[in-house]
N, C-alpha and C. Protein backbone atom coordinates (compact mmCIF):
# COMPACT_ATOMS: atom_id res chain seq x y z
N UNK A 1 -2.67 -15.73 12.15
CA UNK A 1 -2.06 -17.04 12.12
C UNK A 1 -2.55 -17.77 10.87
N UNK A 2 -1.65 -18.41 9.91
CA UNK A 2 -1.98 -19.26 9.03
C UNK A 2 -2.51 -20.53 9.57
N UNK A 3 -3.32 -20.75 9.08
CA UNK A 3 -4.01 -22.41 9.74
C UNK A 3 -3.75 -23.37 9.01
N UNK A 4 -3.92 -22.94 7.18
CA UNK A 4 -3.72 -23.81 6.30
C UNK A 4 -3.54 -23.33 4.76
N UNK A 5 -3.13 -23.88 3.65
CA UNK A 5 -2.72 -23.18 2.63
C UNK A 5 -3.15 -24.28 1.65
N UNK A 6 -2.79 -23.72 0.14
CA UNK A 6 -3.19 -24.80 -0.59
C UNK A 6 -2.91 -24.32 -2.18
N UNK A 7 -2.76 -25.27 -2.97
CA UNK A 7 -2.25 -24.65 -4.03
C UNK A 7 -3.29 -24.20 -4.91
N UNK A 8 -3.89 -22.98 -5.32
CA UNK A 8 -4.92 -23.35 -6.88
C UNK A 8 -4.54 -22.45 -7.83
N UNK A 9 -4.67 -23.26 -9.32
CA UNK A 9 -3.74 -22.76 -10.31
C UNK A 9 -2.33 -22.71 -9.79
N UNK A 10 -1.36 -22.23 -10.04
CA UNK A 10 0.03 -22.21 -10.26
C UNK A 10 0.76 -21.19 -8.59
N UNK A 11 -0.66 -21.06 -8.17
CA UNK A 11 -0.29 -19.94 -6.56
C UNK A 11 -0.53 -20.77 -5.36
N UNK A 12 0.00 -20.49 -4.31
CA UNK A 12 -0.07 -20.71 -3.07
C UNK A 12 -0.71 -19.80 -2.51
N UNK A 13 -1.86 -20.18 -1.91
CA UNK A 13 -2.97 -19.42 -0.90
C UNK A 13 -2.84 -20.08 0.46
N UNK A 14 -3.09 -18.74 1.16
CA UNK A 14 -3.09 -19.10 2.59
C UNK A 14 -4.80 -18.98 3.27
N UNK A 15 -4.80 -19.89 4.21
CA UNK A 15 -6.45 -19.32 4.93
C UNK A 15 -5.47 -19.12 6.40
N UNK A 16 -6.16 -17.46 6.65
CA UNK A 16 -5.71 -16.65 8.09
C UNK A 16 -6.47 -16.22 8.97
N UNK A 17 -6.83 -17.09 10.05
CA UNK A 17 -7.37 -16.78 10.80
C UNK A 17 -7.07 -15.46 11.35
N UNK A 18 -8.79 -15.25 11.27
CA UNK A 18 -8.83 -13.76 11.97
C UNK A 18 -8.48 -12.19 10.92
N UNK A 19 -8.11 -12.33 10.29
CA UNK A 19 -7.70 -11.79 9.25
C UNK A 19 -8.17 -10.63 8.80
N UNK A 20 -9.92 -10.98 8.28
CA UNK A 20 -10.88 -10.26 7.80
C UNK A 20 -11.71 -10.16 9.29
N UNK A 21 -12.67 -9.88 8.56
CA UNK A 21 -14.47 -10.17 9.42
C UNK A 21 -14.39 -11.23 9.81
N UNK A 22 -15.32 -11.83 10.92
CA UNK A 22 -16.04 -12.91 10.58
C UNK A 22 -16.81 -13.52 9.52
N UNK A 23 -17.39 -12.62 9.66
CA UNK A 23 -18.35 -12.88 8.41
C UNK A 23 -17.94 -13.44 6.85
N UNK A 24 -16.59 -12.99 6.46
CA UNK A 24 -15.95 -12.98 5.71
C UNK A 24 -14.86 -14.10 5.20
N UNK A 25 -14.32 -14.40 6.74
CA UNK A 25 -12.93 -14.99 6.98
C UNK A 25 -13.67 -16.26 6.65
N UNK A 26 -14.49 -16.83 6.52
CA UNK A 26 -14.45 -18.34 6.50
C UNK A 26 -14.15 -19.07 4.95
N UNK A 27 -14.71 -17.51 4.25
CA UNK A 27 -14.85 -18.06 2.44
C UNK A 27 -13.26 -17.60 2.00
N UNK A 28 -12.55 -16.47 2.74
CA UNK A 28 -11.15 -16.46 2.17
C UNK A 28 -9.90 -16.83 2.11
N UNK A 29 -9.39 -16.51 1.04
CA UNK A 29 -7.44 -17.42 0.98
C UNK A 29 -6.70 -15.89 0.63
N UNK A 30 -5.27 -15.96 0.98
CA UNK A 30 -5.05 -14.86 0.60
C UNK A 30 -3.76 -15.31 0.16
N UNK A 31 -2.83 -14.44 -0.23
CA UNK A 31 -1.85 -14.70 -1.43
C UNK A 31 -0.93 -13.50 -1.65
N UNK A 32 0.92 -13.79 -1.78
CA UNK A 32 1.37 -12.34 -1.82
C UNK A 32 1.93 -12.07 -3.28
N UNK A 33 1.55 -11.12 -3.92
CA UNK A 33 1.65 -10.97 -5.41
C UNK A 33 2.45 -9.71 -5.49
N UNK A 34 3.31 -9.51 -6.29
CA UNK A 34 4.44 -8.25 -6.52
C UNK A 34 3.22 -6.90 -6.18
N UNK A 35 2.43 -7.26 -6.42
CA UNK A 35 1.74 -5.56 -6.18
C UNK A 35 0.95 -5.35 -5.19
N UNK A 36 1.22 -6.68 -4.06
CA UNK A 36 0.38 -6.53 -2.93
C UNK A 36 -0.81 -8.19 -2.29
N UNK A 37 -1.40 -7.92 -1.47
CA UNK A 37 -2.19 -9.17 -0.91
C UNK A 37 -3.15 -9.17 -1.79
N UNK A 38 -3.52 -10.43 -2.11
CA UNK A 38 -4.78 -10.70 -3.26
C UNK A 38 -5.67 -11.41 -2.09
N UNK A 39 -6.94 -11.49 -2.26
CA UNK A 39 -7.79 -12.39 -1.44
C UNK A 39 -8.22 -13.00 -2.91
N UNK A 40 -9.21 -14.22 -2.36
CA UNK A 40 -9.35 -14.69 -3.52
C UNK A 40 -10.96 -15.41 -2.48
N UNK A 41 -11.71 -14.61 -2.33
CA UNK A 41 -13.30 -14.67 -2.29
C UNK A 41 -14.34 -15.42 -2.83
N UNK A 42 -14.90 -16.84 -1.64
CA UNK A 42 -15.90 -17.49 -2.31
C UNK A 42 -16.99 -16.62 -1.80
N UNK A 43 -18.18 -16.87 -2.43
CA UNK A 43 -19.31 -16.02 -2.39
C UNK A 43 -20.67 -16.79 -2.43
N UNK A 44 -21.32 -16.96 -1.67
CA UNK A 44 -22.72 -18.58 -1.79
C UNK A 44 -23.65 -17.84 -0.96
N UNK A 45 -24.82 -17.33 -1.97
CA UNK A 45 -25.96 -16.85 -1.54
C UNK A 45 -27.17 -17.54 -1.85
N UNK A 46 -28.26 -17.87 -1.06
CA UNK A 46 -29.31 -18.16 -1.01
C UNK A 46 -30.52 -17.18 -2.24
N UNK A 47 -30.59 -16.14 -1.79
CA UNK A 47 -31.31 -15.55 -2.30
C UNK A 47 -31.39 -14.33 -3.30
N UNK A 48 -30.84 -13.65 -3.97
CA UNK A 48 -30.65 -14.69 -5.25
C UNK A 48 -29.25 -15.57 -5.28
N UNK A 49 -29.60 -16.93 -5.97
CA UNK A 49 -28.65 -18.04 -5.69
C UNK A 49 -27.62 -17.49 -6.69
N UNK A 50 -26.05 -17.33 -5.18
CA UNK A 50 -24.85 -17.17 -6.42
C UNK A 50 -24.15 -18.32 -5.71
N UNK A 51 -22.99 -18.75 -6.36
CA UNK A 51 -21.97 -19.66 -6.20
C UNK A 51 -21.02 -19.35 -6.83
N UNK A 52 -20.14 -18.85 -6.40
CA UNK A 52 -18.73 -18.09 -7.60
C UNK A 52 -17.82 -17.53 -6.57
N UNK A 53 -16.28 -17.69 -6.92
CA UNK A 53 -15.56 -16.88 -6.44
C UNK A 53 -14.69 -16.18 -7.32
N UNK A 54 -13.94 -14.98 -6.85
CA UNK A 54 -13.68 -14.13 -7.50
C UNK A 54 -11.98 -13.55 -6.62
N UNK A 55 -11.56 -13.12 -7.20
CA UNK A 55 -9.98 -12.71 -6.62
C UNK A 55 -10.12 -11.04 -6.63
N UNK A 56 -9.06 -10.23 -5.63
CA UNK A 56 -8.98 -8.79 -5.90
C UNK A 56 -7.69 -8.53 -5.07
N UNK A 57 -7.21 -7.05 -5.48
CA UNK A 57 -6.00 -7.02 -4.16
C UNK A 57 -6.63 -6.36 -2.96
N UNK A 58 -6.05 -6.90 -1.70
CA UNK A 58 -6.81 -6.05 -0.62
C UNK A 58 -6.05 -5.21 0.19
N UNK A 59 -4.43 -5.74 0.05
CA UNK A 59 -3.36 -4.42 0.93
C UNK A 59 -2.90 -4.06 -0.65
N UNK A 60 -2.88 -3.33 -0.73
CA UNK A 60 -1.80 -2.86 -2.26
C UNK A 60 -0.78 -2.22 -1.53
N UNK A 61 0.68 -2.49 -2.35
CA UNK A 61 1.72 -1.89 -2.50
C UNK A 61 2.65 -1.99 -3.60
N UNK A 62 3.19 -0.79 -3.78
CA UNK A 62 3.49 0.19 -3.41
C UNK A 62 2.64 0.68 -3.46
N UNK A 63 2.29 2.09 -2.50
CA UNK A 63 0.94 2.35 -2.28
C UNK A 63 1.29 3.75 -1.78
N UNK A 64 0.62 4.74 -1.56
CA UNK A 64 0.81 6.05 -0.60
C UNK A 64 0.01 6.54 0.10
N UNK A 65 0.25 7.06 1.01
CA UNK A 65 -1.27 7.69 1.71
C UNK A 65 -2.34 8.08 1.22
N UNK A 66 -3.74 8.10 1.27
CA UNK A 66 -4.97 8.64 0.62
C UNK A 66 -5.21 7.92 -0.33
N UNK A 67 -4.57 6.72 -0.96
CA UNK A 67 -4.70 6.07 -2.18
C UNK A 67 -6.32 5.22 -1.73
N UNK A 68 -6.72 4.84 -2.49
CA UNK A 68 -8.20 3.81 -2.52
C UNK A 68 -8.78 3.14 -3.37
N UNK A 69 -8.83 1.72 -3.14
CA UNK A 69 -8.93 1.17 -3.97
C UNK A 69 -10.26 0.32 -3.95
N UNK A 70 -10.75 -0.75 -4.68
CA UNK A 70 -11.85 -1.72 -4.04
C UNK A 70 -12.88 -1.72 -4.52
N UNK A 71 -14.28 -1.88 -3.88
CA UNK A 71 -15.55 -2.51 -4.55
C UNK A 71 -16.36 -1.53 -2.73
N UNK A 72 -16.91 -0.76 -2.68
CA UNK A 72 -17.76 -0.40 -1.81
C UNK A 72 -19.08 -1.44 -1.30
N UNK A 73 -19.29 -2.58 -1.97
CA UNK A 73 -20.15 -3.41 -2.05
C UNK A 73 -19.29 -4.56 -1.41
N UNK A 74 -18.50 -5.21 -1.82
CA UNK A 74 -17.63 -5.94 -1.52
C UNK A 74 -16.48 -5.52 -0.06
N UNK A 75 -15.48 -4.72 -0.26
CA UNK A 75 -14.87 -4.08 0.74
C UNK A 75 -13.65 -2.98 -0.05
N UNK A 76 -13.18 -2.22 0.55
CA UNK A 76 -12.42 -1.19 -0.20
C UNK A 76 -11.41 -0.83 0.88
N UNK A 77 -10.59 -0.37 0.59
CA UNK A 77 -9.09 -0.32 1.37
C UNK A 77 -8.61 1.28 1.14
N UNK A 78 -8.16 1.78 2.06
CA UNK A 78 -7.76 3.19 1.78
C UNK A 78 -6.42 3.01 2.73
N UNK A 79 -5.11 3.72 2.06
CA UNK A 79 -3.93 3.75 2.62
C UNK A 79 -3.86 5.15 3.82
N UNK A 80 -4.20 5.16 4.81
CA UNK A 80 -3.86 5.70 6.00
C UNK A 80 -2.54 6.75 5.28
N UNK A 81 -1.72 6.32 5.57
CA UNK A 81 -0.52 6.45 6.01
C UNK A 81 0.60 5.55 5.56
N UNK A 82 2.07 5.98 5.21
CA UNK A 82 2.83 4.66 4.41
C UNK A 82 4.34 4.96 5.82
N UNK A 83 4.41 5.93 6.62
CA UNK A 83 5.28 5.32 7.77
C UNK A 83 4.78 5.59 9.14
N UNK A 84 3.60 4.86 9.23
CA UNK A 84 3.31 4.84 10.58
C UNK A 84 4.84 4.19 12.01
N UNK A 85 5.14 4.67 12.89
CA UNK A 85 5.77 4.09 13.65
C UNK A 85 4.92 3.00 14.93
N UNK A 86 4.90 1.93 14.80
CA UNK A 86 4.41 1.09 15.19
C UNK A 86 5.18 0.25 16.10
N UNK A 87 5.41 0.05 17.54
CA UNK A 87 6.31 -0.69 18.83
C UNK A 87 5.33 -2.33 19.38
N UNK A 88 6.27 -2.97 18.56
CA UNK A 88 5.68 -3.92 19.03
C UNK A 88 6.62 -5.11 19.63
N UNK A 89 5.85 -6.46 20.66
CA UNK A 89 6.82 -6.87 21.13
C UNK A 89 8.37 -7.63 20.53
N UNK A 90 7.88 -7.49 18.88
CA UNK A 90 8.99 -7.57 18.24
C UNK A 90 10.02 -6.97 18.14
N UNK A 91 9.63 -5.46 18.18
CA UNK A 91 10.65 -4.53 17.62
C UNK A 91 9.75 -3.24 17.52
N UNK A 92 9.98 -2.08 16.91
CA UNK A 92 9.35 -0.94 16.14
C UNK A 92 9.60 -1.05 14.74
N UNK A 93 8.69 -0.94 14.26
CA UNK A 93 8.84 -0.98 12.72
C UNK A 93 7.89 0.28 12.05
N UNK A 94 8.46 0.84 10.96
CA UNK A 94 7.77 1.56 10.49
C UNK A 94 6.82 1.11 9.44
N UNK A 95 5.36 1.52 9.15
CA UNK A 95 4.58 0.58 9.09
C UNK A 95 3.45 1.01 7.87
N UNK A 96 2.93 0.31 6.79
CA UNK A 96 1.95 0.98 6.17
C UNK A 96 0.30 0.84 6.66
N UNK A 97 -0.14 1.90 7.16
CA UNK A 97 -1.39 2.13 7.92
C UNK A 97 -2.63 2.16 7.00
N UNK A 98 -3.05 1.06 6.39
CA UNK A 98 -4.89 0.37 5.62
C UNK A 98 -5.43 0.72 6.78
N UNK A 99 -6.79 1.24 6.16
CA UNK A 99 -8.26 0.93 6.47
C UNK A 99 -9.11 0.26 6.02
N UNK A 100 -9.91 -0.78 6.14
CA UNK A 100 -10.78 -1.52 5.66
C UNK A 100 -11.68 -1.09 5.62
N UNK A 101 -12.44 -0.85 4.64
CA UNK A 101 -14.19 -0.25 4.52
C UNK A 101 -15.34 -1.03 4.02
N UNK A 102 -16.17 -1.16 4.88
CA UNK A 102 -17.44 -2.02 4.47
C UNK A 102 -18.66 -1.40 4.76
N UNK A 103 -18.99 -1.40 3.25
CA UNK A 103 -20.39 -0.06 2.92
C UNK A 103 -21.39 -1.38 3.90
N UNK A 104 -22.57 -0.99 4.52
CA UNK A 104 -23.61 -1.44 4.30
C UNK A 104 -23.66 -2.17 5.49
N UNK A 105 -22.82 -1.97 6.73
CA UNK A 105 -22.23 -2.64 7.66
C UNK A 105 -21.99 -2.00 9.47
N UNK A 106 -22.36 -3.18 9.92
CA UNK A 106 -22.36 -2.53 11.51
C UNK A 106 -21.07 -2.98 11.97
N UNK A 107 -19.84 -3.24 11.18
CA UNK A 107 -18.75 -4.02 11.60
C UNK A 107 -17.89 -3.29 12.69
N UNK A 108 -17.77 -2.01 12.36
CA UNK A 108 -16.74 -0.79 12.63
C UNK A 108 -15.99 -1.07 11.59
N UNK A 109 -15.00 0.07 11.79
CA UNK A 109 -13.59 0.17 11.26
C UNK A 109 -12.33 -0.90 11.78
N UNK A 110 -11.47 -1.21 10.14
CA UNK A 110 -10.44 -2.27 10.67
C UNK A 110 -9.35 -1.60 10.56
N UNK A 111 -7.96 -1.11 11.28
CA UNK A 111 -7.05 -1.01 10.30
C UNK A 111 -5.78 -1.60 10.63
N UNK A 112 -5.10 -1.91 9.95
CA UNK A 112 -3.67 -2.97 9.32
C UNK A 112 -2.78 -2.20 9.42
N UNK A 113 -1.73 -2.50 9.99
CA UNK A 113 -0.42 -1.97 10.32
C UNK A 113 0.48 -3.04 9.49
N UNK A 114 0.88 -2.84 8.12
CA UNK A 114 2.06 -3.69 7.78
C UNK A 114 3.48 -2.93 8.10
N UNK A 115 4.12 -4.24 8.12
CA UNK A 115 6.15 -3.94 8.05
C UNK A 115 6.31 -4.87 6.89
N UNK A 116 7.20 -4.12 6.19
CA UNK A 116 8.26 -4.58 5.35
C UNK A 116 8.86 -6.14 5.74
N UNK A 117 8.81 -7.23 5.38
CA UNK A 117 9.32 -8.54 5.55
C UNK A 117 8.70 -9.12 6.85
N UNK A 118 7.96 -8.56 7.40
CA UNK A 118 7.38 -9.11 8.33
C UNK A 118 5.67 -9.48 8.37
N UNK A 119 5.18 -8.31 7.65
CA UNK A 119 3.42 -8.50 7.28
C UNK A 119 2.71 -7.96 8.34
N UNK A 120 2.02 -8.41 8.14
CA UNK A 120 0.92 -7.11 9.89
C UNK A 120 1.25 -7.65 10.84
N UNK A 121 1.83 -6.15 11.91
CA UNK A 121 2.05 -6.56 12.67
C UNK A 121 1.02 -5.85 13.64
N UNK A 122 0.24 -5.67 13.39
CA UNK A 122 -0.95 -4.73 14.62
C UNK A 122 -2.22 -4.49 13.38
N UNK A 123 -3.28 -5.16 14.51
CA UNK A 123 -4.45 -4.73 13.33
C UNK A 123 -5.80 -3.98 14.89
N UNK A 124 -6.24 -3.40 14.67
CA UNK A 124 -7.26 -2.66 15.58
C UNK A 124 -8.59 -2.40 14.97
N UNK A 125 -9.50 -2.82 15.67
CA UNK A 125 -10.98 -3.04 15.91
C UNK A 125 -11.60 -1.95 16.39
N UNK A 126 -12.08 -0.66 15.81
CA UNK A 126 -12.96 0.24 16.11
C UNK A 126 -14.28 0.29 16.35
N UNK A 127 -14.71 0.24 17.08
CA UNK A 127 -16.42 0.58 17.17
C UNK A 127 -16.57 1.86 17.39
N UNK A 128 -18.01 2.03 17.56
CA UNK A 128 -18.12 3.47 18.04
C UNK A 128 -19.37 3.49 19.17
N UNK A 129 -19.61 4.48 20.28
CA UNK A 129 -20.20 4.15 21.20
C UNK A 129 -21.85 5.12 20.62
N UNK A 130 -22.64 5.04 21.64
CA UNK A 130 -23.94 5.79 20.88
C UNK A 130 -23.76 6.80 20.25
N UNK A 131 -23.03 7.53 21.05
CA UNK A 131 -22.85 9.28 20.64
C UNK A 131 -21.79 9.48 19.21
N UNK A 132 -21.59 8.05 18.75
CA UNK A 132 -20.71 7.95 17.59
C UNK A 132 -19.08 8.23 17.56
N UNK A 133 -18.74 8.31 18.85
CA UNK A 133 -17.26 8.59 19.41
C UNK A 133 -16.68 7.23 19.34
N UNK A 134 -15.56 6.88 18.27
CA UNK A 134 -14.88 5.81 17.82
C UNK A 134 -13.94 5.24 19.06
N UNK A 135 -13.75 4.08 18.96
CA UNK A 135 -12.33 4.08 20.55
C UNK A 135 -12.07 2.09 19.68
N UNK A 136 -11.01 2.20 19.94
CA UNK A 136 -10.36 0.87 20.07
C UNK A 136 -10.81 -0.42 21.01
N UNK A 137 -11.80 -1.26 19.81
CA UNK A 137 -12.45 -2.29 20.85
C UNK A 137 -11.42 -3.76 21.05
N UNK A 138 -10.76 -3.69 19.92
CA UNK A 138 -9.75 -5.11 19.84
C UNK A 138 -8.79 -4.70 19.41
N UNK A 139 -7.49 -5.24 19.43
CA UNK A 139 -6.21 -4.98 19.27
C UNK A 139 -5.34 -6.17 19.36
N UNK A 140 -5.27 -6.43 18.28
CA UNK A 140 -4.19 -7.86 18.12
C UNK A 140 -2.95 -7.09 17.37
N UNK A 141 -1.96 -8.07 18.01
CA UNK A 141 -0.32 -7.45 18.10
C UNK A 141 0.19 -8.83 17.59
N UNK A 142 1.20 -8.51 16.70
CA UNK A 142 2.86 -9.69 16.34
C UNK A 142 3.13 -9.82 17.27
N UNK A 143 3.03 -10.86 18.44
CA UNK A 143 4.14 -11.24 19.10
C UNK A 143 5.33 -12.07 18.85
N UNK A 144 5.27 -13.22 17.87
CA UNK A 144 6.22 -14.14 17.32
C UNK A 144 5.68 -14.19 15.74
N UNK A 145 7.41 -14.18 15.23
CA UNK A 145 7.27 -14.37 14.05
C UNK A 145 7.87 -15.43 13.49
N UNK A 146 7.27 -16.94 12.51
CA UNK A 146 7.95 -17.94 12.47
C UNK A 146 8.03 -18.04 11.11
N UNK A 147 9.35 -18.29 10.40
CA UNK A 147 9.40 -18.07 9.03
C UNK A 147 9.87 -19.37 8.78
N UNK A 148 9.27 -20.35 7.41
CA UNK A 148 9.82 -21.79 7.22
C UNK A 148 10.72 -21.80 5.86
């Protein structure tokens, strides 16, 4: 869900709840650019003191399976899959299947189900249990889509 947007420089950024991490989601805006979603990342550390933000793409497209892109430090994106079939209470759409990767991290695995004119419509929350066997801990779905 967009909560709020805002113009800087000559672009329109959105802040989307839920989006990223927690951890993450509070410093980002994101943005749709011919070659894909840009985030555009504030960054404010204590120790050593930074204050800076910085932009990158985080869904790329056109894109194909196995592609990878990113900052292993930061977060990195690997294309799954480019026609996942995905049923949702919208419709079925065929879908490009991201993974989100974050080196250094107890987050689990994220991955993004986009459609064509519609944007993600399914994103899933992996953990993994002791024995390291992955399973689906969250699962948010498109139910309504409102276009202005």
């Amino acid at each position: 869900m967009v909560s709020r947007d805002t113009v800087i420089g000559k672009e329109r950024w959105y802040k989307i709840i839920n989006f990223k991490p927690p951890d993450v989601d509070d410093y980002d805006w994101y943005t749709n650019r011919s070659d894909g979603i840009w985030v555009l990342r504030k960054v404010i550390r204590i120790n050593p003191p930074i204050d800076t933000a910085f932009e990158y793409v985080t869904f790329k497209y056109p894109t194909m399976g196995g592609e990878f892109w990113g900052s292993p430090l930061i977060d990195s994106t690997r294309a799954i899959s480019t026609n996942e079939i995905i049923d949702t209470p919208l419709g079925i759409d065929t879908c490009i299947h991201y993974e989100d990767h974050f080196e250094f991290s107890d987050l689990g695995g994220f991955h993004y189900y986009f459609a064509p004119n519609k944007g993600c419509v399914m994103l899933d929350l992996y953990s993994q249990t002791n024995s390291g066997r992955l399973y689906v801990a969250c699962r948010h779905v498109l139910v309504k889509l409102v276009l202005k």
